[in-house]
Protein backbone atom coordinates (compact mmCIF):
# COMPACT_ATOMS: atom_id res chain seq x y z
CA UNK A 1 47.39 32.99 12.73
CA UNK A 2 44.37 31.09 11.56
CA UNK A 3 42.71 31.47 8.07
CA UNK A 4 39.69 33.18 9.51
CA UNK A 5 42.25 35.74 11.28
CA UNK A 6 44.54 36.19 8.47
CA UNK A 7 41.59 37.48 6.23
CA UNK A 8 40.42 40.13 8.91
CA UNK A 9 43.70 41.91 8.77
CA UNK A 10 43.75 41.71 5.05
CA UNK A 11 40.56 43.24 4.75
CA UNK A 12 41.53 45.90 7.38
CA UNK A 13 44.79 46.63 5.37
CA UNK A 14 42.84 46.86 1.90
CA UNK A 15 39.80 49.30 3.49
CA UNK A 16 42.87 51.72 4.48
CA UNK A 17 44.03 51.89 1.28
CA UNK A 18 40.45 52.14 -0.39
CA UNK A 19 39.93 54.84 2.31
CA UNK A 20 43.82 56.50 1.34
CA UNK A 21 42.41 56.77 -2.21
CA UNK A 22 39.18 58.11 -1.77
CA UNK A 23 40.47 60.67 0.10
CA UNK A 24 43.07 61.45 -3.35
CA UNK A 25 39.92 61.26 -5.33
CA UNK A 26 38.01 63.48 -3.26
CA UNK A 27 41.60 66.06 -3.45
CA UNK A 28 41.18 66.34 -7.03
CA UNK A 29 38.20 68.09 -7.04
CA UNK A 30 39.89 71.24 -6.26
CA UNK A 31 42.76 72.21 -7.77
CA UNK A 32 45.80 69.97 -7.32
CA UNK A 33 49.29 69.45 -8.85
CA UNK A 34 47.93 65.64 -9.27
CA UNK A 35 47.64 65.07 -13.24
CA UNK A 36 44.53 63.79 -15.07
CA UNK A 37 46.91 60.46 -16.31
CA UNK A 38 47.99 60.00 -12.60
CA UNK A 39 44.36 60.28 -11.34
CA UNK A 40 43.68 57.94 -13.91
CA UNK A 41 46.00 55.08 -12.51
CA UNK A 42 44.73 55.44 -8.84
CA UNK A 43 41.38 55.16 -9.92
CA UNK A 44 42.11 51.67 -11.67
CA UNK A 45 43.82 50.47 -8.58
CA UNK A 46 41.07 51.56 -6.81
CA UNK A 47 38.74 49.65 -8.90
CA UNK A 48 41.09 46.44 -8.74
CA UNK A 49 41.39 47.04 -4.94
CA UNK A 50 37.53 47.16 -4.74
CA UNK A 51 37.58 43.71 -6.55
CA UNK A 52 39.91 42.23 -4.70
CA UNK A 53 38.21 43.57 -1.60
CA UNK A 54 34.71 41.83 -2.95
CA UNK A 55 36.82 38.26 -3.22
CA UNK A 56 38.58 38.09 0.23
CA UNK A 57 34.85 38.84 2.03
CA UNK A 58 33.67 35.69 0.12
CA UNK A 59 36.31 34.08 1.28
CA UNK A 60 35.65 35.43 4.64
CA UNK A 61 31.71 34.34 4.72
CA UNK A 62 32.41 30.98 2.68
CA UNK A 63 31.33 28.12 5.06
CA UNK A 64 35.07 25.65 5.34
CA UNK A 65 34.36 22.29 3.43
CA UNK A 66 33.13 19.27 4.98
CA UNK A 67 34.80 15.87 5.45
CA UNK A 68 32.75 12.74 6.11
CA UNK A 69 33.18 11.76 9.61
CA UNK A 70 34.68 8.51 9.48
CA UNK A 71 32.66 5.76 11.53
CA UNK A 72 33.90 2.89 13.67
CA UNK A 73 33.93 0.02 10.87
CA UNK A 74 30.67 -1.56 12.71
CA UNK A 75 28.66 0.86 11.63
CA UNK A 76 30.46 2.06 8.53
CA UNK A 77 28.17 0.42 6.47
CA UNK A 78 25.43 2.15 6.74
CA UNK A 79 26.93 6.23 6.97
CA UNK A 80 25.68 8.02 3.91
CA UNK A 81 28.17 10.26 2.77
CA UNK A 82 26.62 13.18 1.23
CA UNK A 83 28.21 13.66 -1.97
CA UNK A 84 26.13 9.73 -2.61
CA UNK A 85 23.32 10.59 -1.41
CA UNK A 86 20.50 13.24 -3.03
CA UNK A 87 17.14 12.69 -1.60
CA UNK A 88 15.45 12.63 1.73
CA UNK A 89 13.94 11.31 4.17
CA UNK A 90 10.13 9.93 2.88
CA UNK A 91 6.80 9.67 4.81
CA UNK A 92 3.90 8.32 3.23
CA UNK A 93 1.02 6.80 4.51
CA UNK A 94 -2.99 5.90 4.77
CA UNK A 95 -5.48 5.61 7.53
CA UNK A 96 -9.57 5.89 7.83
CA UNK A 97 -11.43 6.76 10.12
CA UNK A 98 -14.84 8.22 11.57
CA UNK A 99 -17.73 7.78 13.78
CA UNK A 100 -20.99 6.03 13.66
CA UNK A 101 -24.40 5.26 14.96
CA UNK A 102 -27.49 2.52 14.61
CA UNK A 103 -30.64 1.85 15.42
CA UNK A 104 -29.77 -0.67 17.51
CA UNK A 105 -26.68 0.52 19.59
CA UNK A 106 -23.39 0.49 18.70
CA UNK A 107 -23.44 -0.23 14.77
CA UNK A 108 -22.28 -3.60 12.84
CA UNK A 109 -20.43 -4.28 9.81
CA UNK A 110 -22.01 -7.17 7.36
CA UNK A 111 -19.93 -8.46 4.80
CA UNK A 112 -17.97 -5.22 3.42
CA UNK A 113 -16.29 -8.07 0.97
CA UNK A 114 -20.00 -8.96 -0.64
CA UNK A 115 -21.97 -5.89 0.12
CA UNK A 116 -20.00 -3.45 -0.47
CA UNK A 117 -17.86 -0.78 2.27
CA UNK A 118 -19.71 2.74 1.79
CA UNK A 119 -21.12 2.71 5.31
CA UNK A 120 -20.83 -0.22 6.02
CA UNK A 121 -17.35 0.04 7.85
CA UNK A 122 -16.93 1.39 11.86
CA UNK A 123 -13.48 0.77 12.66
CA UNK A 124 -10.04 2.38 11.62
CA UNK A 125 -7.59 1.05 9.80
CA UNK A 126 -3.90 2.69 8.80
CA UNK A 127 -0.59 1.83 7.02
CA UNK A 128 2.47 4.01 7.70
CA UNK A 129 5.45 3.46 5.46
CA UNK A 130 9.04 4.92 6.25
CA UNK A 131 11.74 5.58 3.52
CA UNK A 132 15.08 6.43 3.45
CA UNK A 133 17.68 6.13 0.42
CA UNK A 134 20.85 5.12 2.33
CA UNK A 135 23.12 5.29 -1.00
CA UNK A 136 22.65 6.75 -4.39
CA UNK A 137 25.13 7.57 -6.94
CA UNK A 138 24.48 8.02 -10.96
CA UNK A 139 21.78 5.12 -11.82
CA UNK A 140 22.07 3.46 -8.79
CA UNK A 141 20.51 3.18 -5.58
CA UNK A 142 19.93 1.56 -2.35
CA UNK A 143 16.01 2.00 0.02
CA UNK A 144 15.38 1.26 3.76
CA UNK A 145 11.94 0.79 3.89
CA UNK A 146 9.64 -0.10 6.78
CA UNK A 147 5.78 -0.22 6.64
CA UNK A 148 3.56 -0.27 9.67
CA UNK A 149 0.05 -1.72 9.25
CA UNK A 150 -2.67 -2.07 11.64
CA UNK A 151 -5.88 -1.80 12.77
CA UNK A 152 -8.22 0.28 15.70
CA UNK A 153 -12.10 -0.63 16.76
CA UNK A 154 -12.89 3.15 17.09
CA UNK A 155 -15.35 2.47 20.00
CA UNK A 156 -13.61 2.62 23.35
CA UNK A 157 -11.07 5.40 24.72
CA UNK A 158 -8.51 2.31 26.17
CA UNK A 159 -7.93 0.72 22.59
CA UNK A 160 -4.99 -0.93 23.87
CA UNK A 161 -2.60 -3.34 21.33
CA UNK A 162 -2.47 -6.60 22.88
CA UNK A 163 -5.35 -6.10 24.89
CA UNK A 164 -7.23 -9.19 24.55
CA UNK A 165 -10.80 -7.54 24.91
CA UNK A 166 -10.43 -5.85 22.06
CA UNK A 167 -9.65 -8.22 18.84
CA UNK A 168 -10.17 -5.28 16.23
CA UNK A 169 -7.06 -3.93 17.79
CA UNK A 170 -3.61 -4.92 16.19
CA UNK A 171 -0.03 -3.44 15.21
CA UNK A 172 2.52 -5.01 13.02
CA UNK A 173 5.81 -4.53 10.89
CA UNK A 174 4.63 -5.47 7.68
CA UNK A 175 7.54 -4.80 5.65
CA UNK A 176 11.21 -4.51 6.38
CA UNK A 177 13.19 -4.98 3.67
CA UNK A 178 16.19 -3.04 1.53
CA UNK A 179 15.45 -2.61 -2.09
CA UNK A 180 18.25 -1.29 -4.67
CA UNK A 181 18.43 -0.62 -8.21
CA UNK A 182 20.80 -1.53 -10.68
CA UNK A 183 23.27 -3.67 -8.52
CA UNK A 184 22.80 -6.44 -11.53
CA UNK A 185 24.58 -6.22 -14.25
CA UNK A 186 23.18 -8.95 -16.61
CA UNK A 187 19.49 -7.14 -15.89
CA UNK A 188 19.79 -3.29 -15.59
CA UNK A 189 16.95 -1.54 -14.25
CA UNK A 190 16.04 -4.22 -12.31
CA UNK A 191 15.33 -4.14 -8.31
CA UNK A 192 16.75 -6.44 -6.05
CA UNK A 193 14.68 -6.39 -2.63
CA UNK A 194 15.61 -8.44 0.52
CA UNK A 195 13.94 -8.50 3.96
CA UNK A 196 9.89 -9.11 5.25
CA UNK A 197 8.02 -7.20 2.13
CA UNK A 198 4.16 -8.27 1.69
CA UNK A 199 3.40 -7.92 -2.22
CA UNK A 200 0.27 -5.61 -2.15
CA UNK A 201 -1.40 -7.00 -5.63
CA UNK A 202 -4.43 -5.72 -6.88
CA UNK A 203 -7.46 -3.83 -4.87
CA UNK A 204 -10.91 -4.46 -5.10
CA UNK A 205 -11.29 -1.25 -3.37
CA UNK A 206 -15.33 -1.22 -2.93
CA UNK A 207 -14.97 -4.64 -1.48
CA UNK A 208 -12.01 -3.89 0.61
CA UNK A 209 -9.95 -6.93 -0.37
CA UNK A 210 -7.60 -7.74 -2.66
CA UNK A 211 -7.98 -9.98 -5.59
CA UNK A 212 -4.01 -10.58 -5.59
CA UNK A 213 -1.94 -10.55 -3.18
CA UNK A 214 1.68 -12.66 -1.78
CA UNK A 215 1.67 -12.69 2.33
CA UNK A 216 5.25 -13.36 3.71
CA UNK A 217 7.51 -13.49 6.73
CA UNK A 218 10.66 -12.56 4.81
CA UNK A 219 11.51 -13.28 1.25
CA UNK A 220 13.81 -12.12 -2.02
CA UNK A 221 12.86 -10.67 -5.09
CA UNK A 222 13.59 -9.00 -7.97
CA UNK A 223 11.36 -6.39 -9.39
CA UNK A 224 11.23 -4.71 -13.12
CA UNK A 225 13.07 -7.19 -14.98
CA UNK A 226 13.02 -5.30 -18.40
CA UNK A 227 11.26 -7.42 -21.23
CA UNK A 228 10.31 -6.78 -24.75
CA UNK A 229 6.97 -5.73 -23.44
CA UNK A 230 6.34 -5.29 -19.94
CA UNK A 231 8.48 -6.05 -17.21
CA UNK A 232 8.56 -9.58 -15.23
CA UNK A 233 8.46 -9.59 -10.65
CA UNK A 234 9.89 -13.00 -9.52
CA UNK A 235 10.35 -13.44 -5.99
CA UNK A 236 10.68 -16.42 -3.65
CA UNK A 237 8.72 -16.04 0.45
CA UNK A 238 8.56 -17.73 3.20
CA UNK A 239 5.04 -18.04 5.37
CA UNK A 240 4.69 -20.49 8.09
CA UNK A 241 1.37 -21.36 9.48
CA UNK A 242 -0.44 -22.86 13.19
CA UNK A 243 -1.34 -26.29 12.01
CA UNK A 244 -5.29 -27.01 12.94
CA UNK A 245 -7.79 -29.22 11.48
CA UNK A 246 -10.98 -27.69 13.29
CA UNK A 247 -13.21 -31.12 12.62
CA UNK A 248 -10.74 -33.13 15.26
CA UNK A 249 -11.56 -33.38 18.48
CA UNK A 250 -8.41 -33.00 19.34
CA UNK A 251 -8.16 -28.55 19.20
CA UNK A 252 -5.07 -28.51 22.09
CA UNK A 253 -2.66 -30.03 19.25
CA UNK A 254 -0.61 -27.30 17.42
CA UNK A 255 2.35 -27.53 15.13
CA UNK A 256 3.96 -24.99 13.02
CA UNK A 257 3.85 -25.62 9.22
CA UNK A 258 6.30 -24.14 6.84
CA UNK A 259 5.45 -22.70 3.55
CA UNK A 260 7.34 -21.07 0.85
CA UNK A 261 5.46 -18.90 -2.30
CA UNK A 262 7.21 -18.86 -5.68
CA UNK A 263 5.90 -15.62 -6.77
CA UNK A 264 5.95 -14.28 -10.82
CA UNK A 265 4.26 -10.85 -12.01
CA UNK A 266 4.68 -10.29 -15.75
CA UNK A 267 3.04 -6.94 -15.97
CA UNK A 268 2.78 -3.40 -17.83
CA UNK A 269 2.10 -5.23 -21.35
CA UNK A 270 1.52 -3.33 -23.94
CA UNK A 271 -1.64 -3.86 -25.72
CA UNK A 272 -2.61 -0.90 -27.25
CA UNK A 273 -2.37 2.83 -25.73
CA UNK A 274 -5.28 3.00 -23.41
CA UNK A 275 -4.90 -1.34 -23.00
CA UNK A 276 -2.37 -2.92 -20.74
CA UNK A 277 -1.99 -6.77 -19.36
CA UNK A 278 -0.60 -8.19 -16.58
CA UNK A 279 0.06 -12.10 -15.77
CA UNK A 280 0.39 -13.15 -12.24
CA UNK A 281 1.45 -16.76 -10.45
CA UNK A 282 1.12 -17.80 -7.24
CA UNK A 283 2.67 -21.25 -5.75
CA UNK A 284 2.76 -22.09 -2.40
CA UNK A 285 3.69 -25.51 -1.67
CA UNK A 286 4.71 -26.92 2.00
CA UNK A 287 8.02 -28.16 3.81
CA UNK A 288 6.43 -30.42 6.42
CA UNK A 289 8.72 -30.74 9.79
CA UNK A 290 9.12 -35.05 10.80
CA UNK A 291 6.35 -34.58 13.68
CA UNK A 292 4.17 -32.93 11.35
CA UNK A 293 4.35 -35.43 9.02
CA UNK A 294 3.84 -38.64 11.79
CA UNK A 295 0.46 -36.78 12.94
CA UNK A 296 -0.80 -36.35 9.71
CA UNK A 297 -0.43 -40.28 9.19
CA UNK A 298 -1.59 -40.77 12.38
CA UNK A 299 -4.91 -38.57 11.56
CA UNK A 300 -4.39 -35.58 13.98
CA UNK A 301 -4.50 -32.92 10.85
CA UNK A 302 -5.50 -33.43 7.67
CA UNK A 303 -2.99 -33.42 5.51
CA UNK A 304 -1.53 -29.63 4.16
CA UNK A 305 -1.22 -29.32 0.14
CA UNK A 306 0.52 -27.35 -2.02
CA UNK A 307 -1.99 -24.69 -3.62
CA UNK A 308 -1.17 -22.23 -6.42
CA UNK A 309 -3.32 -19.11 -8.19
CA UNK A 310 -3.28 -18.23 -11.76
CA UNK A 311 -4.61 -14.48 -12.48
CA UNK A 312 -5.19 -12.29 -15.66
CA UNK A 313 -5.43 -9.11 -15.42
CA UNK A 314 -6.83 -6.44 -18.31
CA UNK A 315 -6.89 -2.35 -17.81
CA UNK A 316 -8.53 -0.04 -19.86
CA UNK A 317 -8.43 3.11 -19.60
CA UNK A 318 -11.05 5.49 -20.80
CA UNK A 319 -9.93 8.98 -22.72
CA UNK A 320 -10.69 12.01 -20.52
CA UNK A 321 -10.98 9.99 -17.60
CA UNK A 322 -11.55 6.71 -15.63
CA UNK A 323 -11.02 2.64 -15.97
CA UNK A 324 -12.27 -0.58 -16.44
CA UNK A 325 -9.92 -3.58 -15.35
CA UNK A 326 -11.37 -7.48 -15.88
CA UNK A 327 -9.65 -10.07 -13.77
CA UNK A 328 -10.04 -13.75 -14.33
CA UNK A 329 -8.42 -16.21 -11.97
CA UNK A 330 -8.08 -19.89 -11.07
CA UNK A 331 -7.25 -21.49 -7.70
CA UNK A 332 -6.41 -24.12 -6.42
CA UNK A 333 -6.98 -26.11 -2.52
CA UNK A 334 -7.09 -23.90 0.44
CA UNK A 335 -6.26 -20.79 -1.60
CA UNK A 336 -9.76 -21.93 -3.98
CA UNK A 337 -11.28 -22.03 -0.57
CA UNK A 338 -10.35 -18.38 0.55
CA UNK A 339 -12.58 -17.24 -2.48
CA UNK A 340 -16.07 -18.25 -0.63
CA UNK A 341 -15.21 -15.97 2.45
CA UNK A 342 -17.87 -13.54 2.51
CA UNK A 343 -16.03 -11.32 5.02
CA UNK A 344 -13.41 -10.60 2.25
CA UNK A 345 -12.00 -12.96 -0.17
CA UNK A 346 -8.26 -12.12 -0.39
CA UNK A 347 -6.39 -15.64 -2.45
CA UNK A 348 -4.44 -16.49 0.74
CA UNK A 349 -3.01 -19.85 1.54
CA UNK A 350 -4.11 -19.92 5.19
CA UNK A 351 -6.61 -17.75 7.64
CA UNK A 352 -4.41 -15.05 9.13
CA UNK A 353 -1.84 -17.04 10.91
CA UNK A 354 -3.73 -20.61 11.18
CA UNK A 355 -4.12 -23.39 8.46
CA UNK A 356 -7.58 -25.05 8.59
CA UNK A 357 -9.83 -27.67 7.27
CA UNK A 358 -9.58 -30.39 4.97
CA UNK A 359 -8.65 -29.66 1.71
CA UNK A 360 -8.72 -32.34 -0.94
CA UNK A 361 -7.90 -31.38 -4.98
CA UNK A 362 -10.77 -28.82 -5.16
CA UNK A 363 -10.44 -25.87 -7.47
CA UNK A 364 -12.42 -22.73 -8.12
CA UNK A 365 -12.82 -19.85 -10.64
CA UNK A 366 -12.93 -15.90 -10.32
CA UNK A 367 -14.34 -13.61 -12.96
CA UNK A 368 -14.04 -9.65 -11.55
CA UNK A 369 -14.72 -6.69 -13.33
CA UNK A 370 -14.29 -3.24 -11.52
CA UNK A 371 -14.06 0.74 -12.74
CA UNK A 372 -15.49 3.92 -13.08
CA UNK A 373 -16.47 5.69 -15.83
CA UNK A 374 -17.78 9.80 -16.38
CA UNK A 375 -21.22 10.64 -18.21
CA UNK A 376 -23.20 13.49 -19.42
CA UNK A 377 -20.06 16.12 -19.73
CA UNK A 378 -18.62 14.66 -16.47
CA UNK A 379 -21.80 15.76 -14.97
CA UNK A 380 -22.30 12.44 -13.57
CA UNK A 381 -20.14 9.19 -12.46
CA UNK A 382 -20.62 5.60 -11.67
CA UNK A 383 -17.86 3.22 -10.34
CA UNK A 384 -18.67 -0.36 -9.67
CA UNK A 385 -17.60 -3.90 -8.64
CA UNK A 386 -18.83 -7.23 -9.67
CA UNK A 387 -17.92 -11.07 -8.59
CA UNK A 388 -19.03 -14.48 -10.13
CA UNK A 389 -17.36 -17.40 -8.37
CA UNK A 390 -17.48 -21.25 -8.93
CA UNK A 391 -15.60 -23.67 -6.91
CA UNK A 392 -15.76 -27.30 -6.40
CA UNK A 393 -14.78 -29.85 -3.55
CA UNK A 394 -13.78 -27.14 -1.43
CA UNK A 395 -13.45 -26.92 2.17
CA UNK A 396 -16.13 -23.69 3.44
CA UNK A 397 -14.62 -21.57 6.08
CA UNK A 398 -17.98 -20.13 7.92
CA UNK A 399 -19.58 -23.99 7.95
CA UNK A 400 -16.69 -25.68 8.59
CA UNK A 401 -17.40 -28.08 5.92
CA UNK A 402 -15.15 -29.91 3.77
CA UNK A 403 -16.00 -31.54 0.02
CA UNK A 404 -18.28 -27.92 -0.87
CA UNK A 405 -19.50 -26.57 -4.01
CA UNK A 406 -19.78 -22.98 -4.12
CA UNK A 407 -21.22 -20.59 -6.22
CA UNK A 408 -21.79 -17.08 -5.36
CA UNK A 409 -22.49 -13.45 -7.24
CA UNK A 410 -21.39 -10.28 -5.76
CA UNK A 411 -22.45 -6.71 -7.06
CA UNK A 412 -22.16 -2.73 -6.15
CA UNK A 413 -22.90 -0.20 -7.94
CA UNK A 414 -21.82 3.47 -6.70
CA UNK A 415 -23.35 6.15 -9.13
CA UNK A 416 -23.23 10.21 -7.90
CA UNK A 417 -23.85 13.35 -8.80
CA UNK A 418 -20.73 15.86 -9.74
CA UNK A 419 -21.48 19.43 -8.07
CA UNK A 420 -17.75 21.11 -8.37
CA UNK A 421 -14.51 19.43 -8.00
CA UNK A 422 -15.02 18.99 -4.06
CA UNK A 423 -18.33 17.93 -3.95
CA UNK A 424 -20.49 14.65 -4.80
CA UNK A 425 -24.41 13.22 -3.66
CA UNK A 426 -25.21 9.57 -4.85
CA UNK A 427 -26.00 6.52 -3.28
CA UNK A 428 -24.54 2.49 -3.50
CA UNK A 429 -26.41 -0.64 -3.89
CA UNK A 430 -24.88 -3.86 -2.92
CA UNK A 431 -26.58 -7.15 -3.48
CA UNK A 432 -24.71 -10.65 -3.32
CA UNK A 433 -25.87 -14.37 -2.61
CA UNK A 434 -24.36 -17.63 -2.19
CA UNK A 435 -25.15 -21.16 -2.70
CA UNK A 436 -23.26 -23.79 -0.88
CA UNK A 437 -23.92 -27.52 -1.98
CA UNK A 438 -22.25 -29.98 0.92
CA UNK A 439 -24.16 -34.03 0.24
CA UNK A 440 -27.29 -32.86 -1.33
CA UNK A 441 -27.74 -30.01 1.35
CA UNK A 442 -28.12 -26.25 0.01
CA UNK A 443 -26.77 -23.62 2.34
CA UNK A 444 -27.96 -19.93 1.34
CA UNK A 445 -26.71 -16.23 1.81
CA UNK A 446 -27.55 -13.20 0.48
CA UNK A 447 -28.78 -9.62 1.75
CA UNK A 448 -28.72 -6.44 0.19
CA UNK A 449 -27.25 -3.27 1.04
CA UNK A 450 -28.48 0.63 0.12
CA UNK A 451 -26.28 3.79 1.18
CA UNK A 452 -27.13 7.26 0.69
CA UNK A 453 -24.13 9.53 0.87
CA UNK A 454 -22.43 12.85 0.19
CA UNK A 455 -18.59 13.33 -0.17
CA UNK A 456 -15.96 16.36 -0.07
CA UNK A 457 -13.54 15.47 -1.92
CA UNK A 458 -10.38 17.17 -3.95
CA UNK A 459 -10.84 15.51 -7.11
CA UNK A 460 -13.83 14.14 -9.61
CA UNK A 461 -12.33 10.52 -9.35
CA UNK A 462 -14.73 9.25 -6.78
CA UNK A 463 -11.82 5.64 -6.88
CA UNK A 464 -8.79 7.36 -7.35
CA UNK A 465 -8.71 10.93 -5.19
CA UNK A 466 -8.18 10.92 -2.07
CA UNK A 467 -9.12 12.68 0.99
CA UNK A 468 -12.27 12.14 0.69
CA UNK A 469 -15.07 13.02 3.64
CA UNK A 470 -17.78 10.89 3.49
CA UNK A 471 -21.79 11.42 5.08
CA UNK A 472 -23.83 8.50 4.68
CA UNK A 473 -26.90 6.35 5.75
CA UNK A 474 -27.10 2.95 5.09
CA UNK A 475 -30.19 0.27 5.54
CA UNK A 476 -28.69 -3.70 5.51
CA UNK A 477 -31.25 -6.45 4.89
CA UNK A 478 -29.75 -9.84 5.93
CA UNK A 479 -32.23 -11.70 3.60
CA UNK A 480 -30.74 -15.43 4.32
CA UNK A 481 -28.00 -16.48 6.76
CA UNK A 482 -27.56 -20.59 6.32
CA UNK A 483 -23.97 -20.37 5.33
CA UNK A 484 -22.30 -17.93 8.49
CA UNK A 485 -25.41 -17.94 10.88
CA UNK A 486 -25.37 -13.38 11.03
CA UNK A 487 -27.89 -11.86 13.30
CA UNK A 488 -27.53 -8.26 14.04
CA UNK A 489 -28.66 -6.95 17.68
CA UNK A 490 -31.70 -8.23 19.18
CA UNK A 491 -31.62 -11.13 17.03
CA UNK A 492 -32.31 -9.01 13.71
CA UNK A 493 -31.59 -9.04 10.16
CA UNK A 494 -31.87 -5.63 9.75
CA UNK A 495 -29.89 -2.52 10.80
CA UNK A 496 -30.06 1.21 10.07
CA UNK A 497 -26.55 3.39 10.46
CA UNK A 498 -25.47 6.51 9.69
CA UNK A 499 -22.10 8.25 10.09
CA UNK A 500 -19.62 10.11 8.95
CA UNK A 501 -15.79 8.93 7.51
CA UNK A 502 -12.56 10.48 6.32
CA UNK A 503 -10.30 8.57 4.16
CA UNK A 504 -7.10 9.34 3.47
CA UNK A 505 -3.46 8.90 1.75
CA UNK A 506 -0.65 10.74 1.51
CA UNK A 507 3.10 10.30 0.10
């Protein structure tokens, strides 16, 4: 008889006798030759019985217990047994989007790094990230995490990825890595991460870029190394590179050159309450491959060089409400370069997947200072970004020049009006020119950006709420073009767009 079975009868058995003693009960309402002590002893075996009774139908609806099911030892490794494992699957994510018109046809971004990106963006852009805590027991842990990045144009129906027709169209694992905590004993509290992780930095988000960032193929790291004030990152990556030097004649030559970044982050120190520092390094030096090395002495390429960034960052924080950060940084070779992009200036050591130009022992220097602050009651607020760059001996990106000096200023300035929590009017102004000095020649950009807009959001903090729904006109005025050669349609320097965007992140 099973266990199931064997409580059925005894619940059938005990409900005759409950039944056998109501019935006694029931009796001695009329006269009986039961006594009053007798009644009194059924009456507490009924109770008991009823107890009993209440137990065995718990017993009964009680779910059996169960075992792990034991895995084949290939995949043994990664079962989660339940009693180590107490959270769930995670989903977090961003993406943009929206539509858009112009004056002049289909509408044109200028600059979004210089100018400013209210309005002045028209494709889509997203970054899915997938979590799942594969062990977990007391203070330790173990993550699978995988991050999806990529970008749409927003402007036909057939955005295909891979489609070579459409360049704004791309999809890639951006991270893939396994990160656990305390697994090291001589540093608790640390993380240990291994796999393909990019190291997001620090945003400048009205300039869509960031000021700080480590690209990477695959690397190791570990993260929150416990200080007497603030914690310390150190990680080591890999990033390899297409070899080009675009000045050669010869452009069908390509060789792959292999990089490594020595990454450290000491960050969250302590200042004061509302004041916090953060100290960031950046070296990426190159393991050149025999061939690589006999063209370089044969003059196919110019010759690769180790490059490094040095970055400071301060955050204050303002009481009842928004931030001011400062950033100063110094750079060195082809990562100095990457600061006079005026598309967007992230501090990388290559151009997506290609290493250009000749870069000799320039340098530059990066002052930022970013934020948003409330005024009048929280009646009003302004957030803003601002640039100043110098550089020297550079090589220049959009002229394709080598030996460059480069200065260049870079403001926006986003002030609005606070109707309720979900609503804001303002506008943004974006101005920014740049001077680049290449044998007694002056190059010249600048141009000037205005946006009228009104947002529904779900917070006041026009940089740190999101969703946000955006409706916005904006007027561009491409005042000089020497340095990337910009025309909008019909050979203009002008456009006039107007749209609508939603923005949005989620975890």
């Amino acid at each position: 008889m099973s266990y199931k079975q064997n409580i059925i009868t005894q619940k059938m058995i005990t409900a005759g006798l409950v039944a056998s003693l109501a019935a006694s009960n029931y009796a001695f309402s009329a006269p009986s030759d039961i006594s009053k002590e007798e009644f009194e002893q059924l009456k507490t075996q009924l109770l008991q019985t009823q107890t009993h009774l209440a137990e065995l139908e718990a017993k009964l609806n009680a779910k059996p217990e169960n075992k792990p099911y034991d895995l084949p030892p290939s995949t043994e490794s990664v079962q989660k047994k339940r009693e180590d494992v107490n959270s769930t699957f995670n989903y977090s994510g961003y993406f943009r989007a929206g539509i858009a018109g112009s004056n002049k046809g289909g509408p044109e971004r200028y600059a979004p790094g210089s100018l400013g990106r209210l309005g002045n963006e028209y494709n889509g852009a997203y970054d899915l990230i997938f979590s799942e805590r594969a062990y977990e027991k007391e203070d330790r842990w173990v993550d699978a995490i995988i991050m999806i990045d990529g970008n749409t144009g927003l402007e036909n129906n057939g955005e295909v990825v891979g489609n070579p027709e459409n360049t704004d169209d791309y999809f890639q694992f951006l991270d893939m890595y396994v990160r656990a905590k305390n697994f090291i004993p001589v540093l608790p509290e640390s993380e240990l991460w291994i796999g393909r992780h990019n190291l997001a930095g620090t945003d400048v988000q009205m300039l869509d870029f960031k000021s700080y960032r480590v690209n990477s193929g695959a690397g190791v790291g570990i993260d929150k190394i416990q200080l007497d004030n603030g914690m310390l990152d150190v990680a080591i990556l890999r990033e390899d590179f297409n070899l080009k030097y675009r000045d050669d004649s010869n452009t069908s030559q390509k060789d792959s050159l292999n990089t490594y970044t020595a990454h450290l982050n000491w960050h969250d120190i302590e200042l004061s309450p509302q004041n916090h520092l953060a100290l960031t390094a950046k070296y990426q030096f190159t393991n050149k491959t025999p061939d690589v090395k006999q063209r370089v002495r044969a003059g196919t390429y110019a010759a690769p060089k180790d490059a490094y960034v040095l970055t400071g960052i301060l955050d204050h924080q303002y009481e009842g409400g928004g931030f001011h950060q400062y950033q100063l940084q110094y750079a060195t070779n082809s990562i100095a370069s990457s600061f006079g992009l005026i598309l967007e200036s992230h501090p990388d050591f290559g151009i997506q997947n290609d290493y250009l130009g000749k870069h000799t022992n320039g340098d530059a220097v990066r002052f930022i200072s970013q934020g948003e602050r409330y005024f009048l009651d929280k009646q009003y607020i302004v957030a803003h970004a601002m640039i100043m760059t110098y550089g020297q001996d550079i090589y220049n990106y959009d002229l394709q020049k080598a030996n460059t000096d480069l200065l260049s200023y870079r403001f926006v300035v986003r002030p609005a009006y606070i109707w309720s929590e979900f609503n804001q009017t303002g506008f943004e102004l974006g101005y920014f020119h740049q001077t680049v000095r290449e044998s007694g020649d002056n190059y010249y950009e600048s141009a000037y950006k205005i946006t009228a807009f009104h947002t529904i959001k779900v917070d006041t903090s026009m940089l740190g709420s999101r969703p946000e729904f955006r409706f916005f006109t904006t007027y561009i005025d491409n005042t000089e073009n020497g340095v990337t050669g910009h025309y909008f349609a019909n050979h203009s320097n002008e456009q006039l767009s107007f749209g609508v965007q939603a923005e949005i992140w989620w975890r």
